[in-house]
PDB file of N, CA and C in Angstrom:
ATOM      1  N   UNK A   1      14.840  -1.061 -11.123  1.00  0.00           N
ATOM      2  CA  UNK A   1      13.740  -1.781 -10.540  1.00  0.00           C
ATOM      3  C   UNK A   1      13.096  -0.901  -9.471  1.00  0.00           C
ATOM      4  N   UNK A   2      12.075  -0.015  -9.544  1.00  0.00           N
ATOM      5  CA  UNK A   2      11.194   0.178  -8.690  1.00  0.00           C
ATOM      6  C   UNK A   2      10.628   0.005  -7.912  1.00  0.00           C
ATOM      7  N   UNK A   3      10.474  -0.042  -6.737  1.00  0.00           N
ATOM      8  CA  UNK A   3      10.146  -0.760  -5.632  1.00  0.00           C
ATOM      9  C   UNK A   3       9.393   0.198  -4.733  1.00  0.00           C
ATOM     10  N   UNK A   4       7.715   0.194  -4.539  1.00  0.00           N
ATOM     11  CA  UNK A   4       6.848   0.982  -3.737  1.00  0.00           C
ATOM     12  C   UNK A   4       6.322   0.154  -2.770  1.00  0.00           C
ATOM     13  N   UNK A   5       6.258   1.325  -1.956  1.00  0.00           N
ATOM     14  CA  UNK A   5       5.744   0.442  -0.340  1.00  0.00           C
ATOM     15  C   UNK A   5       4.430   1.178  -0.033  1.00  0.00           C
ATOM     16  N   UNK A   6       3.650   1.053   0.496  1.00  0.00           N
ATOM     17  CA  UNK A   6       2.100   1.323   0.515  1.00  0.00           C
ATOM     18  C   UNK A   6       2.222   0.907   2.069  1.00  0.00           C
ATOM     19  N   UNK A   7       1.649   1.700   2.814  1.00  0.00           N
ATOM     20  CA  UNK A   7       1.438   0.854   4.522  1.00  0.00           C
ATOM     21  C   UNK A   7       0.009   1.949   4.719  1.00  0.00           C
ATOM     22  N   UNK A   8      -0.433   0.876   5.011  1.00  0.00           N
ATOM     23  CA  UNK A   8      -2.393   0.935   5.452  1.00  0.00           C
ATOM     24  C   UNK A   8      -2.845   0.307   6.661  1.00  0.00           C
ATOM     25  N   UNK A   9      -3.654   0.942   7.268  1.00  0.00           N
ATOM     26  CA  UNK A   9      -4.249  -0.007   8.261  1.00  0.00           C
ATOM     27  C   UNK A   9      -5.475  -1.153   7.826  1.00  0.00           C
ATOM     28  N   UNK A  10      -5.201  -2.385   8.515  1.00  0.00           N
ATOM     29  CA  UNK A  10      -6.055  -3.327   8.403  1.00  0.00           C
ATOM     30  C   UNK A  10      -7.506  -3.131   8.171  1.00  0.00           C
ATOM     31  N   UNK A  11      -7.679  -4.182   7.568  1.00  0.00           N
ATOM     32  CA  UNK A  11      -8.931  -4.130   7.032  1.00  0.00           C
ATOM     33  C   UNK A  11      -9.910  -4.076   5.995  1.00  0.00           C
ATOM     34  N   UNK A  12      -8.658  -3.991   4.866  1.00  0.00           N
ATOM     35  CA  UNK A  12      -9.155  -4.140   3.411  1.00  0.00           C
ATOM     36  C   UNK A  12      -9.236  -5.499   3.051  1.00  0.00           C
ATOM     37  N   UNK A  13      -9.644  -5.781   1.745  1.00  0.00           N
ATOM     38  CA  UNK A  13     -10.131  -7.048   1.702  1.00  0.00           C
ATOM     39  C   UNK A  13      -9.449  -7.396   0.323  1.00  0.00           C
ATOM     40  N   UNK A  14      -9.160  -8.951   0.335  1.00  0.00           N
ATOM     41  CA  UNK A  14      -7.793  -9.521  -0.793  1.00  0.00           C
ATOM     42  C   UNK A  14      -8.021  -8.890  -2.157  1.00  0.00           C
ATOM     43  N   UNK A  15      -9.069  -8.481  -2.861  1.00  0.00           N
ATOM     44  CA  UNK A  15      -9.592  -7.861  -3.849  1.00  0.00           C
ATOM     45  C   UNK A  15      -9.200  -6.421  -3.481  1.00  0.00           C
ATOM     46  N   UNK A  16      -9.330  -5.714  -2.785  1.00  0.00           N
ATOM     47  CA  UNK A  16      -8.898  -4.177  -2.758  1.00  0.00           C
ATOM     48  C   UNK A  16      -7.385  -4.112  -2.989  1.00  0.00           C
ATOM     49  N   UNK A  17      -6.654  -5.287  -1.803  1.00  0.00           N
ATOM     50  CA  UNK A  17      -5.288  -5.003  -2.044  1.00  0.00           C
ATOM     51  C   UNK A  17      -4.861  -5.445  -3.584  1.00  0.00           C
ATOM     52  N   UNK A  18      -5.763  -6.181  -4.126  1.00  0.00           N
ATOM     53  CA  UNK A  18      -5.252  -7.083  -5.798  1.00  0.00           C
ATOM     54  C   UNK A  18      -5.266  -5.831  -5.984  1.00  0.00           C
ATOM     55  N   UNK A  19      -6.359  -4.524  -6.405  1.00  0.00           N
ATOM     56  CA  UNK A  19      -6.333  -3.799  -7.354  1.00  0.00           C
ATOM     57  C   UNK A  19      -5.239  -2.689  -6.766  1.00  0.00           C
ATOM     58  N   UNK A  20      -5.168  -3.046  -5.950  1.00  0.00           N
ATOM     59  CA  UNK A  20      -3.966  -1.520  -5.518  1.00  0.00           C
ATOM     60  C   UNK A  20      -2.865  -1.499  -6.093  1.00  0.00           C
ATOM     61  N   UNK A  21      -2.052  -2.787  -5.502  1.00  0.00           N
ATOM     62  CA  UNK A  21      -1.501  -3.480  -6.652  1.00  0.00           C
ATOM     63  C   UNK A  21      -1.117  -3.069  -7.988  1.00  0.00           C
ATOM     64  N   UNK A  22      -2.269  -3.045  -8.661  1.00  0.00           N
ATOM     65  CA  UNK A  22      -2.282  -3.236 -10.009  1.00  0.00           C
ATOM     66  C   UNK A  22      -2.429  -1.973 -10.218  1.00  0.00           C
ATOM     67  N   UNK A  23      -3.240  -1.091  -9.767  1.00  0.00           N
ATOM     68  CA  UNK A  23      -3.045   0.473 -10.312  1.00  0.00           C
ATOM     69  C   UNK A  23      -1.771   1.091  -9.549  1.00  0.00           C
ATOM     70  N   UNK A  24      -1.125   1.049  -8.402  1.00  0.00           N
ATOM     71  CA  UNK A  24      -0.011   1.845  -8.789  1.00  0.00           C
ATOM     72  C   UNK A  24       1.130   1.025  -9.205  1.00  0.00           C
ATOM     73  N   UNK A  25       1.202  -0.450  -9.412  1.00  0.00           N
ATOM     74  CA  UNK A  25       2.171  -0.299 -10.850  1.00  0.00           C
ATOM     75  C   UNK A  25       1.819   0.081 -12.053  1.00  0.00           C
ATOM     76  N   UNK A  26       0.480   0.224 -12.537  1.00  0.00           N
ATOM     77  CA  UNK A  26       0.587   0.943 -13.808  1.00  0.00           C
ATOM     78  C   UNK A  26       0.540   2.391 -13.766  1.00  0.00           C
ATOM     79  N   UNK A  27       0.639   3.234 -12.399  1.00  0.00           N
ATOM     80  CA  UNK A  27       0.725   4.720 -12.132  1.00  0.00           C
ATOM     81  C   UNK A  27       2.512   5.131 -12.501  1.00  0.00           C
ATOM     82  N   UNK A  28       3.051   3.816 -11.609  1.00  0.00           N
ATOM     83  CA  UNK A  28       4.643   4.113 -11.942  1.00  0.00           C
ATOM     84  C   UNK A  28       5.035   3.499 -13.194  1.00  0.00           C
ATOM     85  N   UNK A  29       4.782   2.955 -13.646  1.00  0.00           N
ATOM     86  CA  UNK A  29       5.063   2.819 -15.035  1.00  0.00           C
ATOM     87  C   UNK A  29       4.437   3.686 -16.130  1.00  0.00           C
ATOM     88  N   UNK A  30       4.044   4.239 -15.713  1.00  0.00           N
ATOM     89  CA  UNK A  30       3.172   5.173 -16.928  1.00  0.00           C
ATOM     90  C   UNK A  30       3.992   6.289 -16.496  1.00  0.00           C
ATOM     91  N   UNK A  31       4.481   7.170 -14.945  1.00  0.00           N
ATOM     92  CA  UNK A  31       4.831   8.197 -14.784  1.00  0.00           C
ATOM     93  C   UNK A  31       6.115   7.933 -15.068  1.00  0.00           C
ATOM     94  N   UNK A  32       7.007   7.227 -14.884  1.00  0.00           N
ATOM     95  CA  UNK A  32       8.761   7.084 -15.405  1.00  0.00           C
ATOM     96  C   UNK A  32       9.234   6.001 -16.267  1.00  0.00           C
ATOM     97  N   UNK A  33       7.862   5.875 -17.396  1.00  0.00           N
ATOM     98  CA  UNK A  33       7.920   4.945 -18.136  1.00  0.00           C
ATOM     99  C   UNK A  33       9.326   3.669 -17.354  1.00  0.00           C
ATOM    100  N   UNK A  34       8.536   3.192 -16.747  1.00  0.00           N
ATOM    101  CA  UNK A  34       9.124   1.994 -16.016  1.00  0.00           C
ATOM    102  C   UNK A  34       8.316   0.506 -16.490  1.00  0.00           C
ATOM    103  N   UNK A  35       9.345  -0.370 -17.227  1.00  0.00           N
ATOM    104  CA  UNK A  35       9.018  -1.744 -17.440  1.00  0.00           C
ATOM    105  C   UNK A  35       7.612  -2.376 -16.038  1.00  0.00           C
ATOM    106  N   UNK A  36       6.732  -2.690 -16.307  1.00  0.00           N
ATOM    107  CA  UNK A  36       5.360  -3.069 -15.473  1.00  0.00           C
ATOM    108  C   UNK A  36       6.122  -4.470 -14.814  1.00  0.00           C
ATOM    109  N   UNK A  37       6.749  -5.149 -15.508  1.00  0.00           N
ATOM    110  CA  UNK A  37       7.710  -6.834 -14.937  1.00  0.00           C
ATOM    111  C   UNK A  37       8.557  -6.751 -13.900  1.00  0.00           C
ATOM    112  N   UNK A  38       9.194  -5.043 -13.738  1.00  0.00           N
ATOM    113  CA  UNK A  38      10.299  -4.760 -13.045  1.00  0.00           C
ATOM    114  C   UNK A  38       9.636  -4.030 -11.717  1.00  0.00           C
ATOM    115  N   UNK A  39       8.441  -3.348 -11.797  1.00  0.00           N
ATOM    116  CA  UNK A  39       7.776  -2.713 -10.330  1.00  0.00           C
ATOM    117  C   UNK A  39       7.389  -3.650  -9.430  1.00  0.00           C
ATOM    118  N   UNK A  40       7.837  -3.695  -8.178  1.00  0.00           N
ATOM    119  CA  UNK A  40       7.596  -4.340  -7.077  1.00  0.00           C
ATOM    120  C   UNK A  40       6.623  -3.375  -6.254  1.00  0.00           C
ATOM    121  N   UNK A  41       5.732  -3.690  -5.986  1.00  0.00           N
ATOM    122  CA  UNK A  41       4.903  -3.232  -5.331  1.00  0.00           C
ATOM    123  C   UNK A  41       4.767  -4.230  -3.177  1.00  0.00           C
ATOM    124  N   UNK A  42       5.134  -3.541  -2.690  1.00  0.00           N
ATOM    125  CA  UNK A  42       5.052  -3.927  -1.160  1.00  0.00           C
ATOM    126  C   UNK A  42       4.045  -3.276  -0.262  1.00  0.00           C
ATOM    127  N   UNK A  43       3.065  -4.269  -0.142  1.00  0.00           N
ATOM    128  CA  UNK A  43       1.925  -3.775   1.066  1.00  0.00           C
ATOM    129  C   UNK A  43       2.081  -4.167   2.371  1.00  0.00           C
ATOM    130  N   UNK A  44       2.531  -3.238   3.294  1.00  0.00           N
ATOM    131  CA  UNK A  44       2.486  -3.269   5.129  1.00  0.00           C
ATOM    132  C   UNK A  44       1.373  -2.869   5.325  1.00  0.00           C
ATOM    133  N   UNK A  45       0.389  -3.931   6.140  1.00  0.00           N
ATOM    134  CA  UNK A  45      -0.525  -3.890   6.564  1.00  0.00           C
ATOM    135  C   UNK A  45      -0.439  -3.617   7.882  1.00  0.00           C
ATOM    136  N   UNK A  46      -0.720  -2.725   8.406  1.00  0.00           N
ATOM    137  CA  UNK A  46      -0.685  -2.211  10.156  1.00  0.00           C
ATOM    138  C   UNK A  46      -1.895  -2.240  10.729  1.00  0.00           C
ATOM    139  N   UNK A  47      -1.709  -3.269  12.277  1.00  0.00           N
ATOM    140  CA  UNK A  47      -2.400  -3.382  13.010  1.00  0.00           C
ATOM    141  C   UNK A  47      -3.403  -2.190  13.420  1.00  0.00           C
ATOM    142  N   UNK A  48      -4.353  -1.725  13.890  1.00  0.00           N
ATOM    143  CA  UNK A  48      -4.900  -1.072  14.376  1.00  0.00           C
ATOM    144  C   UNK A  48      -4.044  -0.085  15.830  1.00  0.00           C
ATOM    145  N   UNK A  49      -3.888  -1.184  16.569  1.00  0.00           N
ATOM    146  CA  UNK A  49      -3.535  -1.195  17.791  1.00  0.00           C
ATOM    147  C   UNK A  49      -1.895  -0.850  17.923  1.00  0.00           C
ATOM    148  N   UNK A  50      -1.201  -0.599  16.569  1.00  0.00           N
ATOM    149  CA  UNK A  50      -0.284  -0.283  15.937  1.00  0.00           C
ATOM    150  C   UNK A  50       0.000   1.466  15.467  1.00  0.00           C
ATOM    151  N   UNK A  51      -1.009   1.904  15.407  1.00  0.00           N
ATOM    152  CA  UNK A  51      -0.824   3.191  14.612  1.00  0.00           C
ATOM    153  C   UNK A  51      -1.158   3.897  15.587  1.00  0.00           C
ATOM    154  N   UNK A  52      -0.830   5.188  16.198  1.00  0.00           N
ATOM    155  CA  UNK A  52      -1.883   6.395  16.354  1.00  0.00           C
ATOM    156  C   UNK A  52      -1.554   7.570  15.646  1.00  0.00           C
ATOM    157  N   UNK A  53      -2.635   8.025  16.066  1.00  0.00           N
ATOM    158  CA  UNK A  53      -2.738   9.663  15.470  1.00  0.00           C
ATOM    159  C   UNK A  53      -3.358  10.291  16.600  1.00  0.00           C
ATOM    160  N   UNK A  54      -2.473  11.865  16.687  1.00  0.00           N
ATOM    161  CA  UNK A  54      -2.913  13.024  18.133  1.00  0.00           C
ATOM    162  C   UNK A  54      -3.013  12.326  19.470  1.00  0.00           C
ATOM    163  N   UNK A  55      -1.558  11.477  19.524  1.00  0.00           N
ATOM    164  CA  UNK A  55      -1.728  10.894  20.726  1.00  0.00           C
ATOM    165  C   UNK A  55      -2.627   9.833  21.376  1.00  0.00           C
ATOM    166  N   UNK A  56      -3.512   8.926  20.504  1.00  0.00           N
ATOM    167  CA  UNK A  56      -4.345   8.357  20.737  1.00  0.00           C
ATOM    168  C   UNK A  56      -4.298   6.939  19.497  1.00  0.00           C
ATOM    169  N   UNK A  57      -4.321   5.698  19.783  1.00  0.00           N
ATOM    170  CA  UNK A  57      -3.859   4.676  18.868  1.00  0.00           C
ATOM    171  C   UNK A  57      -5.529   4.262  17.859  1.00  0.00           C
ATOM    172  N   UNK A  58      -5.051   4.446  16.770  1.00  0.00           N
ATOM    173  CA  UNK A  58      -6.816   3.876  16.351  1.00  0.00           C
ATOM    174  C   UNK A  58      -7.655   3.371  16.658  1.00  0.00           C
ATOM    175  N   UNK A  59      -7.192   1.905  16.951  1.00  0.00           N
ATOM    176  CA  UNK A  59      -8.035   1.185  18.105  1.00  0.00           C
ATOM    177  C   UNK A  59      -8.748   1.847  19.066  1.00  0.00           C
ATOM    178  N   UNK A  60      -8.045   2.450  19.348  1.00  0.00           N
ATOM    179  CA  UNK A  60      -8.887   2.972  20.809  1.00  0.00           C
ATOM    180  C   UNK A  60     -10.001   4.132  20.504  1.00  0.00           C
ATOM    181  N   UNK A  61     -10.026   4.963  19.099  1.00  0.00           N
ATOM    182  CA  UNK A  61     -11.099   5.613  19.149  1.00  0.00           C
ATOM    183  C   UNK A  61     -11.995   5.120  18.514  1.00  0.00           C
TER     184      UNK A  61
END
């Protein structure tokens, strides 16, 4: 059972995450011929005010 985790910052919309979803379980099932019923796909959505990069949190730039 396959199990992918995806972590993005906020702000996509319920339709972007549907298709994400849906194309990389059919990316991992197509690359290690893996059953499509058995891929779990997990989206962490991160706050803004959550992440930085170069010392500086997204939010803030």
């Amino acid at each position: 059972m396959p199990i992918v985790t995806v972590k993005f910052l906020e702000g996509r919309s319920d339709e972007q995450k549907r298709a994400l979803v849906e194309r990389v379980t059919k990316a991992v099932a197509e690359t290690i011929q893996a059953n499509p019923e058995k891929i779990h796909v997990v989206l962490e959505e991160m706050r803004k005010d959550h992440y930085g990069v170069a010392g500086k949190r997204i939010s803030d730039q």
